[in-house]
Protein backbone atom coordinates (compact mmCIF):
# COMPACT_ATOMS: atom_id res chain seq x y z
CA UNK A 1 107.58 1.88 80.19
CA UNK A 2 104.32 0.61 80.70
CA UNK A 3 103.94 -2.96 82.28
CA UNK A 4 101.91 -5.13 79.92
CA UNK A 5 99.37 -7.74 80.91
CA UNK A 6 101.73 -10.64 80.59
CA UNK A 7 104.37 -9.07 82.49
CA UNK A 8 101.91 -7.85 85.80
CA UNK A 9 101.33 -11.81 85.26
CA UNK A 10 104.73 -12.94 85.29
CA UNK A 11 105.51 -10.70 88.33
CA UNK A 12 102.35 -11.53 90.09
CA UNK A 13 103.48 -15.04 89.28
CA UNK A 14 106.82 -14.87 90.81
CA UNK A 15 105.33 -13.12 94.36
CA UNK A 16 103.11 -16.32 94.61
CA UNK A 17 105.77 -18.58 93.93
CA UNK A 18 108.59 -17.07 96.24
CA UNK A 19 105.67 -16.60 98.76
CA UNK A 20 105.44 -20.30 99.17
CA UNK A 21 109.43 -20.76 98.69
CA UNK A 22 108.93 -18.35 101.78
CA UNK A 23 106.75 -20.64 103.43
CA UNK A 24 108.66 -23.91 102.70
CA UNK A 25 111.79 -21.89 104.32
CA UNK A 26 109.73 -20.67 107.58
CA UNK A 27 108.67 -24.28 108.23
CA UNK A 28 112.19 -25.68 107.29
CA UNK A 29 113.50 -23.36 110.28
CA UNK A 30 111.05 -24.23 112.87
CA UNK A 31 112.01 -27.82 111.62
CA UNK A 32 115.58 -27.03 112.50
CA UNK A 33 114.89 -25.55 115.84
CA UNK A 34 112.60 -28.66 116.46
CA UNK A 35 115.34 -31.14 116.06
CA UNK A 36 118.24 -29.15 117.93
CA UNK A 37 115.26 -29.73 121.32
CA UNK A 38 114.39 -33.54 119.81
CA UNK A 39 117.58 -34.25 120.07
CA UNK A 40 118.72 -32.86 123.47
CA UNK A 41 115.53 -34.92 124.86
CA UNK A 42 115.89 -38.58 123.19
CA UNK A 43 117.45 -41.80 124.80
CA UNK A 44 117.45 -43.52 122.25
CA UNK A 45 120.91 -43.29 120.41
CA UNK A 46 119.76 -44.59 116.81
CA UNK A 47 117.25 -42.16 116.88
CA UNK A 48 119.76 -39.46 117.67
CA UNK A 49 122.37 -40.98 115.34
CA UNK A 50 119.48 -40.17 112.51
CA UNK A 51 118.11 -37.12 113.74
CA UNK A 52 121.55 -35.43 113.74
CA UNK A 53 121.94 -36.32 109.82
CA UNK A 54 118.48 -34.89 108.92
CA UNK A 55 119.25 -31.78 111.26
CA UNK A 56 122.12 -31.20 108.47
CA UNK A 57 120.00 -31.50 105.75
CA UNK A 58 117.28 -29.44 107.58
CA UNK A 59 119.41 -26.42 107.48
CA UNK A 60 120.79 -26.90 104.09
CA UNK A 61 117.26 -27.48 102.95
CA UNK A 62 116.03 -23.91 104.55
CA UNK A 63 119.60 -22.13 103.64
CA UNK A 64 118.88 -23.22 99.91
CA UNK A 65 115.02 -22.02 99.94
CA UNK A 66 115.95 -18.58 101.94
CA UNK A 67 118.44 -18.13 99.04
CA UNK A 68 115.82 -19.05 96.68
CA UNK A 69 113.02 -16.83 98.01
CA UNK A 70 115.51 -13.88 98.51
CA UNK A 71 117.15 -14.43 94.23
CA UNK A 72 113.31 -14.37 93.46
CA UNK A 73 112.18 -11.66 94.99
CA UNK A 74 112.53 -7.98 93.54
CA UNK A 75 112.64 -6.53 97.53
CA UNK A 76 114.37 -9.15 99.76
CA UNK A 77 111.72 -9.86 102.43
CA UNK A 78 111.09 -11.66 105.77
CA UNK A 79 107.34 -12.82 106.42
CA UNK A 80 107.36 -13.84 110.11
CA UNK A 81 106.07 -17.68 109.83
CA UNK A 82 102.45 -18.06 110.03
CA UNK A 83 100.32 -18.19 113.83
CA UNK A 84 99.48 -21.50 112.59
CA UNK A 85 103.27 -22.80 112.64
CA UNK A 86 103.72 -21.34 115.93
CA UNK A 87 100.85 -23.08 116.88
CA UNK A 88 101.92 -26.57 115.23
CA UNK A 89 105.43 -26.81 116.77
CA UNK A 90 104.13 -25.57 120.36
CA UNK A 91 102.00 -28.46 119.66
CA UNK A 92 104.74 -31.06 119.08
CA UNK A 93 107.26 -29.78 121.68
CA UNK A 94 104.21 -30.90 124.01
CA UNK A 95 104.69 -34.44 122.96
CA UNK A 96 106.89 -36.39 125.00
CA UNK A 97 107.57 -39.15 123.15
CA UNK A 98 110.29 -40.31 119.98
CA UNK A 99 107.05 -42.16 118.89
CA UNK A 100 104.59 -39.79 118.49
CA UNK A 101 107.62 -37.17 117.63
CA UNK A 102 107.94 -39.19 114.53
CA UNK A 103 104.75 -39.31 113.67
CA UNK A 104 104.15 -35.62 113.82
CA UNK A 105 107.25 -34.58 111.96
CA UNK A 106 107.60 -37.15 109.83
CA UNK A 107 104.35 -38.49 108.68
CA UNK A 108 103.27 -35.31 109.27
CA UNK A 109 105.22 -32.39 108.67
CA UNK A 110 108.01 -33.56 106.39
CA UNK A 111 105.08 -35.82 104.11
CA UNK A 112 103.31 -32.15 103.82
CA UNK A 113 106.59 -30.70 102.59
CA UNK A 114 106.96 -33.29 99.91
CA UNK A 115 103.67 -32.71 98.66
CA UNK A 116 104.11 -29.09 98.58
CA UNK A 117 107.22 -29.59 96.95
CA UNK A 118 105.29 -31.87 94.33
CA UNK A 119 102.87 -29.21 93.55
CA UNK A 120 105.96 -26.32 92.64
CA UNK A 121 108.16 -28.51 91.06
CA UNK A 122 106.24 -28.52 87.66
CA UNK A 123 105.72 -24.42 87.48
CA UNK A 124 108.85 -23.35 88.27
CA UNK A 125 112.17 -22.83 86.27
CA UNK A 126 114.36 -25.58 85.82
CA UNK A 127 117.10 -24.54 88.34
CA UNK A 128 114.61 -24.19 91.23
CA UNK A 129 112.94 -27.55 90.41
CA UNK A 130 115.88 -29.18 91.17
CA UNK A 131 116.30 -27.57 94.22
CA UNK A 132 112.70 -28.86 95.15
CA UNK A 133 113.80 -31.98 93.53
CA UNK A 134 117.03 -32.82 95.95
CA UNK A 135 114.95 -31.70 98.70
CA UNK A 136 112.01 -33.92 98.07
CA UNK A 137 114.11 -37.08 97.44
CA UNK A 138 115.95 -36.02 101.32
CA UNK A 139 112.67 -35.83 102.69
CA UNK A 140 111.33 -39.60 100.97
CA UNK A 141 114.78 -40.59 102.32
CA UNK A 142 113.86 -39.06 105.62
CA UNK A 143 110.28 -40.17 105.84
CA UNK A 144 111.50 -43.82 105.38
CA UNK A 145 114.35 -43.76 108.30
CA UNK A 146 111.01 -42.66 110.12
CA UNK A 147 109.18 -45.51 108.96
CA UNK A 148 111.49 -47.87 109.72
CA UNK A 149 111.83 -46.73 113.87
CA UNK A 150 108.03 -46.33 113.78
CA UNK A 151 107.83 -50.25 112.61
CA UNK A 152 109.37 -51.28 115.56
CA UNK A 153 107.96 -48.64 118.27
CA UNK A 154 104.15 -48.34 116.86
CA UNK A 155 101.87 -50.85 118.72
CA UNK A 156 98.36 -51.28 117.64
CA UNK A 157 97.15 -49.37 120.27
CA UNK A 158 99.53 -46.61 119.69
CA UNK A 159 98.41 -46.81 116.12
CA UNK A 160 94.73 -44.88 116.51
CA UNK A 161 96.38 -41.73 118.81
CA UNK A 162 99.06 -41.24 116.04
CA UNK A 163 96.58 -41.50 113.04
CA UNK A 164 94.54 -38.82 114.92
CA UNK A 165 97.40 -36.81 115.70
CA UNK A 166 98.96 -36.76 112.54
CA UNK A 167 95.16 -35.51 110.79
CA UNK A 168 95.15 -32.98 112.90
CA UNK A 169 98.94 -31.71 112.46
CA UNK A 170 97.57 -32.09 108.86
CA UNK A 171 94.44 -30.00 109.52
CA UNK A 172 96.91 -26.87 110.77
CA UNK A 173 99.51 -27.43 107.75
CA UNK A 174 96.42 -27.26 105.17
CA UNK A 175 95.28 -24.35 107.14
CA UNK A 176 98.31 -22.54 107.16
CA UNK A 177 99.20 -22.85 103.28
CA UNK A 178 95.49 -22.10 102.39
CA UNK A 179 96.23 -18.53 101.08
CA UNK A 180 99.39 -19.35 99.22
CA UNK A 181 97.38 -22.59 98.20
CA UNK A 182 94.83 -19.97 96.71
CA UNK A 183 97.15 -17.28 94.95
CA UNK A 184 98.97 -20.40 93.32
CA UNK A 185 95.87 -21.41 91.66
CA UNK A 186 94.54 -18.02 90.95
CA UNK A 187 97.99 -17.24 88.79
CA UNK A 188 97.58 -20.87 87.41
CA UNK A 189 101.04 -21.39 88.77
CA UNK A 190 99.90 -25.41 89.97
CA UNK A 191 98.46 -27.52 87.45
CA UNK A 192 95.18 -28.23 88.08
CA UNK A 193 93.30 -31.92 88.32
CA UNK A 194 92.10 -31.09 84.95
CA UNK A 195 96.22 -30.92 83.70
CA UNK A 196 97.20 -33.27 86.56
């Protein structure tokens, strides 16, 4: 049987969409591996206390989009995560302290998440929106525990060197997703500002 139009669509569709599941995963499990070093390194127990919570939900939240990427996909695959994540979390192991390590991840990595999340949740079937859905309301939940420690740790001073690093942790997640960014659009699979 001949594939028709609409289904070369649909499955072109799907790749795009379990391509960025795939990418959501890859940066959940650099996010894990992150935490297991944060959290040999910090002194400060409430910090750890937190950070050992959120490592849970770190690996649930890359179990649940590994099995999402793999149910999706017609030929279970592996893409090794981008040079730019590499890059990123070489980046923030160099930083040395719980201050600017919650900035980074939190403002920073975890906010990206949560807007990527944002963008699938509207194009894809119910059962994986709510997947996205639990996840995003973990990372709000884990984004404000962040802004909580950074209200009592950020001085004004500090304030300008974590705005500048979190733009440019920004800078390398925009860069990274920029082709899965592109194939979403292309197979109209995120709304656009038009349908916003």
């Amino acid at each position: 049987m001949r594939p028709t139009l609409s289904n070369l669509e649909t499955t072109d569709r799907t790749l795009v969409i379990t391509d960025a599941l795939d990418h959501l995963s890859q940066t959940k499990l650099r996010g894990v591996s992150y935490l297991e070093r944060w959290l040999k390194q910090t002194k400060d127990v409430e910090i750890r206390v937190g950070l050992e919570t959120q490592l849970i939900d770190e690996r649930r939240h890359a179990r649940l989009l590994a099995e999402e990427t793999k149910r999706l996909s017609s030929v279970a695959f592996t893409r090794h995560s981008p040079p730019a994540l590499g890059g990123l979390y070489r980046e923030i192991d160099a930083l040395e302290t719980d201050l600017h390590r919650l900035c980074v991840f939190h403002r920073g990595v975890k906010a990206f998440t949560l807007n990527r999340c944002g963008h699938l949740i509207p194009v894809v079937e119910t059962g994986l929106s709510r997947t996205l859905e639990q996840i995003s309301r973990e990372e709000e939940r884990h984004i404000r525990w962040a802004d909580i420690r950074l209200a009592r740790l950020l001085t004004h001073d500090e304030m300008r060197s974590c705005n500048l690093l979190m733009s440019r942790i920004w800078a390398v997640l925009e860069a990274s997703w920029e082709r899965t960014c592109r194939d979403l659009a292309r197979t109209n699979a995120v709304p656009t500002a038009a349908s916003s």
